[in-house]
C-alpha atoms as a PDB file:
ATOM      1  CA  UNK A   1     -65.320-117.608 -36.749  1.00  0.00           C
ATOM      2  CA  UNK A   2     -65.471-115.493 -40.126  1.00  0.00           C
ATOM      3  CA  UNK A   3     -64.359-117.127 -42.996  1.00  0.00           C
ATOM      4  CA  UNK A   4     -63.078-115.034 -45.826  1.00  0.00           C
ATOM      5  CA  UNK A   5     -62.698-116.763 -49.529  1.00  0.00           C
ATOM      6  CA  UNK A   6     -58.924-115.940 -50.546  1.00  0.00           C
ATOM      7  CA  UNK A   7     -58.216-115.761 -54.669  1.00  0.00           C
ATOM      8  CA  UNK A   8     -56.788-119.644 -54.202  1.00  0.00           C
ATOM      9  CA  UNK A   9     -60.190-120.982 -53.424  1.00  0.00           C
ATOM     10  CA  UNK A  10     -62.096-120.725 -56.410  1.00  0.00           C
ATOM     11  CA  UNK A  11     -66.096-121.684 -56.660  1.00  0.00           C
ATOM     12  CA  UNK A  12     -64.923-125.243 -57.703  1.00  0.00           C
ATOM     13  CA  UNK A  13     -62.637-125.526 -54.943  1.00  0.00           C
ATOM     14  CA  UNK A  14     -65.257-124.010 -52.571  1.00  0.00           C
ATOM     15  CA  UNK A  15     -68.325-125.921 -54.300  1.00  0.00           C
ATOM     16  CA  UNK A  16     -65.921-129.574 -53.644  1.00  0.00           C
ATOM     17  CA  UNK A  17     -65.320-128.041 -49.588  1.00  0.00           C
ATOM     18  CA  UNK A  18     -68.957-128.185 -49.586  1.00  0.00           C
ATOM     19  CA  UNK A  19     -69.335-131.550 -51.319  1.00  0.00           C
ATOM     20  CA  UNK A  20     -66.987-132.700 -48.526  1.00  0.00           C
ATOM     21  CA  UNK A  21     -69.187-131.843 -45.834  1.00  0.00           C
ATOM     22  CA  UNK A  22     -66.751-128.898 -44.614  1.00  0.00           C
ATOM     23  CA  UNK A  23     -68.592-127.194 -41.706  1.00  0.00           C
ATOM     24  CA  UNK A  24     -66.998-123.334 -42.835  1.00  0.00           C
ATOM     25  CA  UNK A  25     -67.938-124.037 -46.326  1.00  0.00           C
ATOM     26  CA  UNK A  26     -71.421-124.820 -45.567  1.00  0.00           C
ATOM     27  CA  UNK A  27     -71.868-122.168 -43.484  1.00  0.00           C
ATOM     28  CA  UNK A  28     -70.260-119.947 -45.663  1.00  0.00           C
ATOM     29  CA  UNK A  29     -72.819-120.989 -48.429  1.00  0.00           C
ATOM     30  CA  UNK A  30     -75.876-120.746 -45.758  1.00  0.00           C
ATOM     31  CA  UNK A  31     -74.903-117.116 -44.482  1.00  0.00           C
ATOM     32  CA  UNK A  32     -74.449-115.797 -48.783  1.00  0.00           C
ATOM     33  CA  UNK A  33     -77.867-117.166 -49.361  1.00  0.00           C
ATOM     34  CA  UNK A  34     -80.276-116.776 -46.495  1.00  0.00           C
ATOM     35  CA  UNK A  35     -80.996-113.294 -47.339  1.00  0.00           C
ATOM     36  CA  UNK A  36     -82.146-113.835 -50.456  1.00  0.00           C
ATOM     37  CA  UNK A  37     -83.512-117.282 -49.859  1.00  0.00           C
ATOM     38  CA  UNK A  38     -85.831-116.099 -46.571  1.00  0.00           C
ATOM     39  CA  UNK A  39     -87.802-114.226 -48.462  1.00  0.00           C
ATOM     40  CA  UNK A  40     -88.782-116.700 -51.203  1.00  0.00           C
ATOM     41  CA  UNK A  41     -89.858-118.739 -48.810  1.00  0.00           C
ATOM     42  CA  UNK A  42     -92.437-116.743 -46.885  1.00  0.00           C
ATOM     43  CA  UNK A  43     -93.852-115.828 -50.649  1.00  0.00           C
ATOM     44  CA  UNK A  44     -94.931-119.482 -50.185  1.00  0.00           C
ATOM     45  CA  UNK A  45     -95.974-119.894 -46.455  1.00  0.00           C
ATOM     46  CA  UNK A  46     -97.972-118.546 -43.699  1.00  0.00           C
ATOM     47  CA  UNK A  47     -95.789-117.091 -41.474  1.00  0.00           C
ATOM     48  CA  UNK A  48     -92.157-116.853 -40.400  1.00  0.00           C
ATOM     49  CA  UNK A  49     -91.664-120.574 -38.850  1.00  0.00           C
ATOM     50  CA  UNK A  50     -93.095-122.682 -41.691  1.00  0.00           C
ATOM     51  CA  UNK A  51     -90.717-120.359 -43.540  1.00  0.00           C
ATOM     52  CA  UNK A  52     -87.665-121.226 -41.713  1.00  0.00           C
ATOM     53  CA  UNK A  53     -88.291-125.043 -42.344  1.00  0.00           C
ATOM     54  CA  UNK A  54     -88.843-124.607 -45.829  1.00  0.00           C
ATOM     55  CA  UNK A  55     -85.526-122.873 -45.797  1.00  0.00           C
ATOM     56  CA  UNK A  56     -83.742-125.587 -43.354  1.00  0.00           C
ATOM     57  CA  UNK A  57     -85.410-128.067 -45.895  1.00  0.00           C
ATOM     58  CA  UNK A  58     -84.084-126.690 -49.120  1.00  0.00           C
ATOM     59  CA  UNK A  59     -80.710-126.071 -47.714  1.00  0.00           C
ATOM     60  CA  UNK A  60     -80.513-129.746 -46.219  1.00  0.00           C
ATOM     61  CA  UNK A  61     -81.544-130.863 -50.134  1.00  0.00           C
ATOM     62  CA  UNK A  62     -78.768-128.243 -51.448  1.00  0.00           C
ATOM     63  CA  UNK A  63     -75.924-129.860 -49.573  1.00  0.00           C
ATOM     64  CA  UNK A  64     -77.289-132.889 -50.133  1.00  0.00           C
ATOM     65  CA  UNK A  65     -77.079-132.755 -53.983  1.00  0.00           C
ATOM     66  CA  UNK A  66     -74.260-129.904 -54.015  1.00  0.00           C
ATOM     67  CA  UNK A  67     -72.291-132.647 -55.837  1.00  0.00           C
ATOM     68  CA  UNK A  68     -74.524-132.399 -59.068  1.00  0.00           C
ATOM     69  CA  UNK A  69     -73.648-128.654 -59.004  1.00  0.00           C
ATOM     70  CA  UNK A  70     -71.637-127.449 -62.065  1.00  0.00           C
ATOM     71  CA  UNK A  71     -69.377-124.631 -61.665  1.00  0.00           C
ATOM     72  CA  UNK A  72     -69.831-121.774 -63.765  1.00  0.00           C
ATOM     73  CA  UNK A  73     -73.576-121.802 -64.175  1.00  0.00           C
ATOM     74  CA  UNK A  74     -75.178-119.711 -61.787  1.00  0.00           C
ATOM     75  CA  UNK A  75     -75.234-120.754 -57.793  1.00  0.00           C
ATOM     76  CA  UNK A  76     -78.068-118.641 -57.364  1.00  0.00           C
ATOM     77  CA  UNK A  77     -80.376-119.441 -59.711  1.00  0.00           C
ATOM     78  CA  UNK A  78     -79.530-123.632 -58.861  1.00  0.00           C
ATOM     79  CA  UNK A  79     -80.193-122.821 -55.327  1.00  0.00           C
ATOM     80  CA  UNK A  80     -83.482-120.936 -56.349  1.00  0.00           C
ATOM     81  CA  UNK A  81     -84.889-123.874 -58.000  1.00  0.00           C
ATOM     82  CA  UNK A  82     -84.456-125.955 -54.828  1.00  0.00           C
ATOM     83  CA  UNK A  83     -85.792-123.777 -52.765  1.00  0.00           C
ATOM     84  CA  UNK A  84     -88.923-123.195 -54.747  1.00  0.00           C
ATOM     85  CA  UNK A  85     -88.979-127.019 -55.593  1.00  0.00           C
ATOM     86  CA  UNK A  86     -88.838-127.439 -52.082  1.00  0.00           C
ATOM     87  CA  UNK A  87     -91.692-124.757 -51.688  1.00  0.00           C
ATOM     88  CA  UNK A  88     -94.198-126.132 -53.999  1.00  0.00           C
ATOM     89  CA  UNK A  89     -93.596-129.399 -51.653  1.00  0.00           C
ATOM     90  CA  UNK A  90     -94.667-128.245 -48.543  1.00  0.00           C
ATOM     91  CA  UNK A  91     -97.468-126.753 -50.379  1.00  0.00           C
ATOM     92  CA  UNK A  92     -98.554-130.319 -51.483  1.00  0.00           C
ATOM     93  CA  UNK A  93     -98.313-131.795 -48.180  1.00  0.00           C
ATOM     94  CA  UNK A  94     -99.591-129.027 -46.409  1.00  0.00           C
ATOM     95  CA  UNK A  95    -102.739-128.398 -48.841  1.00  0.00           C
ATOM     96  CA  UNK A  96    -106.535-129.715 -49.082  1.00  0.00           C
ATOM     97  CA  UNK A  97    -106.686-128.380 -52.320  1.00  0.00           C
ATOM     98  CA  UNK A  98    -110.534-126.740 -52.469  1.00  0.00           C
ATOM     99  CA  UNK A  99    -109.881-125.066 -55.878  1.00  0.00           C
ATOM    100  CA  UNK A 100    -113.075-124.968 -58.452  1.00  0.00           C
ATOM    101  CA  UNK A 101    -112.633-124.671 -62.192  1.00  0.00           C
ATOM    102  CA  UNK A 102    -114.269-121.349 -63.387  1.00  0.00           C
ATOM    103  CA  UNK A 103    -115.264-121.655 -67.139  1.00  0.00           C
ATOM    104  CA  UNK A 104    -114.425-118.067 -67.765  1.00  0.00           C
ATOM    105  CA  UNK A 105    -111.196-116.594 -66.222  1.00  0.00           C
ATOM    106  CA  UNK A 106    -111.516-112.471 -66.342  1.00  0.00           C
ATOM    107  CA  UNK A 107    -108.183-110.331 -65.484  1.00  0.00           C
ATOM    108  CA  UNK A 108    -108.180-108.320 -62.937  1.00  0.00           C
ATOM    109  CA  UNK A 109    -107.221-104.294 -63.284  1.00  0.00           C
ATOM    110  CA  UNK A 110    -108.055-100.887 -61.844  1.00  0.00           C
ATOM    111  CA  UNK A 111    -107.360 -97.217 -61.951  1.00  0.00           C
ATOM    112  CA  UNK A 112    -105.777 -97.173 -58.704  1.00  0.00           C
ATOM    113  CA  UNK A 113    -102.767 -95.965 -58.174  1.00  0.00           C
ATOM    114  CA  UNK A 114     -99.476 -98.590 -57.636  1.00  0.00           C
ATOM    115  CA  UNK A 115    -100.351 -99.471 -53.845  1.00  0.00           C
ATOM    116  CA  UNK A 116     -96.899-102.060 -54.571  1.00  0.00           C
ATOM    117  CA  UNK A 117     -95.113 -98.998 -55.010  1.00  0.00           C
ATOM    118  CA  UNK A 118     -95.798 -97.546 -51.390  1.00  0.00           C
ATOM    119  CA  UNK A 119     -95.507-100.761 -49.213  1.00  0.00           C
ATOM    120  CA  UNK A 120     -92.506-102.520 -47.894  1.00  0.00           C
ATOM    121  CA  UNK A 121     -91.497-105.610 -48.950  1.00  0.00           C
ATOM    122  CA  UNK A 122     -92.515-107.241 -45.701  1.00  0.00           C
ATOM    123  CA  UNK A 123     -95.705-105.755 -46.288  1.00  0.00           C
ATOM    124  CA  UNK A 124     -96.001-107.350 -49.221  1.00  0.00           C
ATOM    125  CA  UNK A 125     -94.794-110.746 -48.116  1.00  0.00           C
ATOM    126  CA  UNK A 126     -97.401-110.039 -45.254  1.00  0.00           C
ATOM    127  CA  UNK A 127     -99.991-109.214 -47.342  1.00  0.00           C
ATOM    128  CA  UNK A 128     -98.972-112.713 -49.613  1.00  0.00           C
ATOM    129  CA  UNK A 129     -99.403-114.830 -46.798  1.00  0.00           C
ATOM    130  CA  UNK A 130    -102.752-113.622 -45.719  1.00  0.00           C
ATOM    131  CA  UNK A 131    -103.910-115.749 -49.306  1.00  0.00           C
ATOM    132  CA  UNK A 132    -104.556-119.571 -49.192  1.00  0.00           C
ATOM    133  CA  UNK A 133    -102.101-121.618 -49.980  1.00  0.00           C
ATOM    134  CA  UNK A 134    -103.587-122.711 -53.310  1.00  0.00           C
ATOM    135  CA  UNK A 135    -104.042-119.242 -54.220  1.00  0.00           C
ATOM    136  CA  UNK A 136    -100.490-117.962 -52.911  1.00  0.00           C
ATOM    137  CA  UNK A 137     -98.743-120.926 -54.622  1.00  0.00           C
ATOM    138  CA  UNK A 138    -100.387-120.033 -57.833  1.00  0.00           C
ATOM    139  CA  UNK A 139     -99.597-116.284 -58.008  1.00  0.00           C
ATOM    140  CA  UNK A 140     -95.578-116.919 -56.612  1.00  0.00           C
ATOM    141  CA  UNK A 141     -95.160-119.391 -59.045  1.00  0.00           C
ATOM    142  CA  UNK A 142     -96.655-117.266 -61.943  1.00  0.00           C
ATOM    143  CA  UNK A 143     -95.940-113.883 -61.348  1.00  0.00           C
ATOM    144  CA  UNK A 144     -92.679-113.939 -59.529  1.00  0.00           C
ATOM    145  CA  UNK A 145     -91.286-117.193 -60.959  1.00  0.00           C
ATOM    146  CA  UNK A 146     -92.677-116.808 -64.503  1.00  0.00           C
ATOM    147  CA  UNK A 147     -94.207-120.201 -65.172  1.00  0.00           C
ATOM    148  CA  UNK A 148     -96.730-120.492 -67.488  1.00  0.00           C
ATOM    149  CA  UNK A 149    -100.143-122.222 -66.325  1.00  0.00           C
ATOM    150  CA  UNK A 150     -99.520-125.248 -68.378  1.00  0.00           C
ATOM    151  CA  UNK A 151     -96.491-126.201 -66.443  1.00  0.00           C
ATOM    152  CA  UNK A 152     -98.320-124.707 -63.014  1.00  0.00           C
ATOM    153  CA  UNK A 153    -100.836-127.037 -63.511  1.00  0.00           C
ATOM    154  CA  UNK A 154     -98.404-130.195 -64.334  1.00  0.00           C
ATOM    155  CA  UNK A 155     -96.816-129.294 -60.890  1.00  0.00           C
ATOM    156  CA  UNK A 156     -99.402-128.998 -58.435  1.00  0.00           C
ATOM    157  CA  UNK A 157    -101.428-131.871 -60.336  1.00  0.00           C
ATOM    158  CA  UNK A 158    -104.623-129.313 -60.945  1.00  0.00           C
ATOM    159  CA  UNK A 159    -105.807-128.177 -64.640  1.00  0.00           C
ATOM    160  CA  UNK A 160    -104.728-125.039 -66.354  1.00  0.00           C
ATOM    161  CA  UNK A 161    -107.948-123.269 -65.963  1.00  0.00           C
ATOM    162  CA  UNK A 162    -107.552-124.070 -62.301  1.00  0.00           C
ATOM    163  CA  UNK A 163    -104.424-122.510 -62.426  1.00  0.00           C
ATOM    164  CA  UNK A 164    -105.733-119.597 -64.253  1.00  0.00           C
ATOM    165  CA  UNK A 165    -108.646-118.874 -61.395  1.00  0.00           C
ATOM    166  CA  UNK A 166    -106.782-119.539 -58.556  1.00  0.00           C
ATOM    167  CA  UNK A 167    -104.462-116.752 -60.020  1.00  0.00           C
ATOM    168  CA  UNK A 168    -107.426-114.526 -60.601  1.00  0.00           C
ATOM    169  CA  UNK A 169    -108.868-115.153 -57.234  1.00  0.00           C
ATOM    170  CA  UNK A 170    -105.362-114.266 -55.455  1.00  0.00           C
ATOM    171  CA  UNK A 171    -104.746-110.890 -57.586  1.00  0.00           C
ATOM    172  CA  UNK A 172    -108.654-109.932 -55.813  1.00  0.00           C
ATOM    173  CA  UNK A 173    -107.735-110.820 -53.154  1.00  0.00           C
ATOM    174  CA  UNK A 174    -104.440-109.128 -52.784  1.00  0.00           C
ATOM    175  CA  UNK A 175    -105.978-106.165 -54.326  1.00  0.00           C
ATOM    176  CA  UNK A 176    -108.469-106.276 -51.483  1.00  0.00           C
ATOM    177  CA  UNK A 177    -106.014-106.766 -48.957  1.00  0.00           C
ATOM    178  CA  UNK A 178    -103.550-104.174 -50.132  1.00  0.00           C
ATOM    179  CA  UNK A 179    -106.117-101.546 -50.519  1.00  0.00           C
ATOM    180  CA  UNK A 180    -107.692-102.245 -46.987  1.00  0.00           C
ATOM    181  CA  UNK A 181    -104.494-101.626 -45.610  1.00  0.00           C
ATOM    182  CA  UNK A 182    -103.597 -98.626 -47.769  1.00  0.00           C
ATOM    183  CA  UNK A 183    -107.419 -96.843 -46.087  1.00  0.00           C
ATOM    184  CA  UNK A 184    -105.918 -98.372 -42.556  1.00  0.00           C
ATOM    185  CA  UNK A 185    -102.774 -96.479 -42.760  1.00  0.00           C
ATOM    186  CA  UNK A 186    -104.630 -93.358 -44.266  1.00  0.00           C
ATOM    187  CA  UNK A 187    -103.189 -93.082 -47.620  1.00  0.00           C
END
């Protein structure tokens, strides 16, 4: 059954069909976001099923708290934030964090050209997953989320120069892994 929104349902009409537990809104909400959900998700897991039940997870917590909602701010972005919240979760309960504290954190760069540029996105979410956990966590919630190491640190209960390596650590790493596969392919 496709369910189209007409101009009389509004998002706070749609947002309180959802609050209500209406099967064709929450569907309706599930089928909008899974596509861009999915693939935040696998940025923070090892492959496609621990995906999926960080997904199921984050959507059972959305229409769980889909009452605290406001219409008018952004949908997206509130759904986001549970889904990475619910991310960083299963990375605590999944992890045995074996982190070290370096005392001197070096960046990472090279001459090479953009290998991002000529991969795929599932290549790259591949690629991602192929890092530990601690390390993966770290660079998602850095470089694609944009939090700074001081809050990192507060969230996965490690210190900021912990935070720092482990981000160090995954950008070598990915570099490795992203170049072996670039000489694999012959590029």
């Amino acid at each position: 059954m496709d369910v189209v929104l007409d101009l009389q349902h509004n998002e706070e009409s749609f947002i309180q069909a959802c609050v209500r537990n209406e099967k064709w809104a929450q569907k309706k909400l599930y089928e909008d976001y899974y596509g861009a959900m999915m693939p935040l998700c696998m940025r923070y897991t090892n492959n496609r099923e621990d995906a999926l039940d960080v997904l199921h997870e984050g959507f059972i917590k959305v229409f769980r708290n889909i009452s605290k909602y406001k219409p008018g701010t952004s949908l997206n972005s509130w759904i986001r934030r549970i889904m990475v919240n619910t991310s960083i979760d299963y990375y605590r309960k999944m992890s045995r964090r074996r982190t070290e504290d370096l005392d001197a954190v070096f960046d990472v760069s090279s001459s090479d050209p953009d290998a991002l540029s000529e991969m795929s996105a599932q290549e790259i979410i591949d690629a991602l997953q192929l890092l530990t956990p601690a390390y993966r966590t770290v660079f998602n919630l850095y470089v694609i989320e944009g939090y700074p190491h001081k809050e990192i640190a507060k969230i996965l209960n490690i210190t900021e120069s912990t935070s720092r390596s482990n981000l160090v650590k995954a950008r070598t790493k990915l570099k490795n892994i992203l170049l072996a596969k670039s000489k694999i392919y012959g590029e």
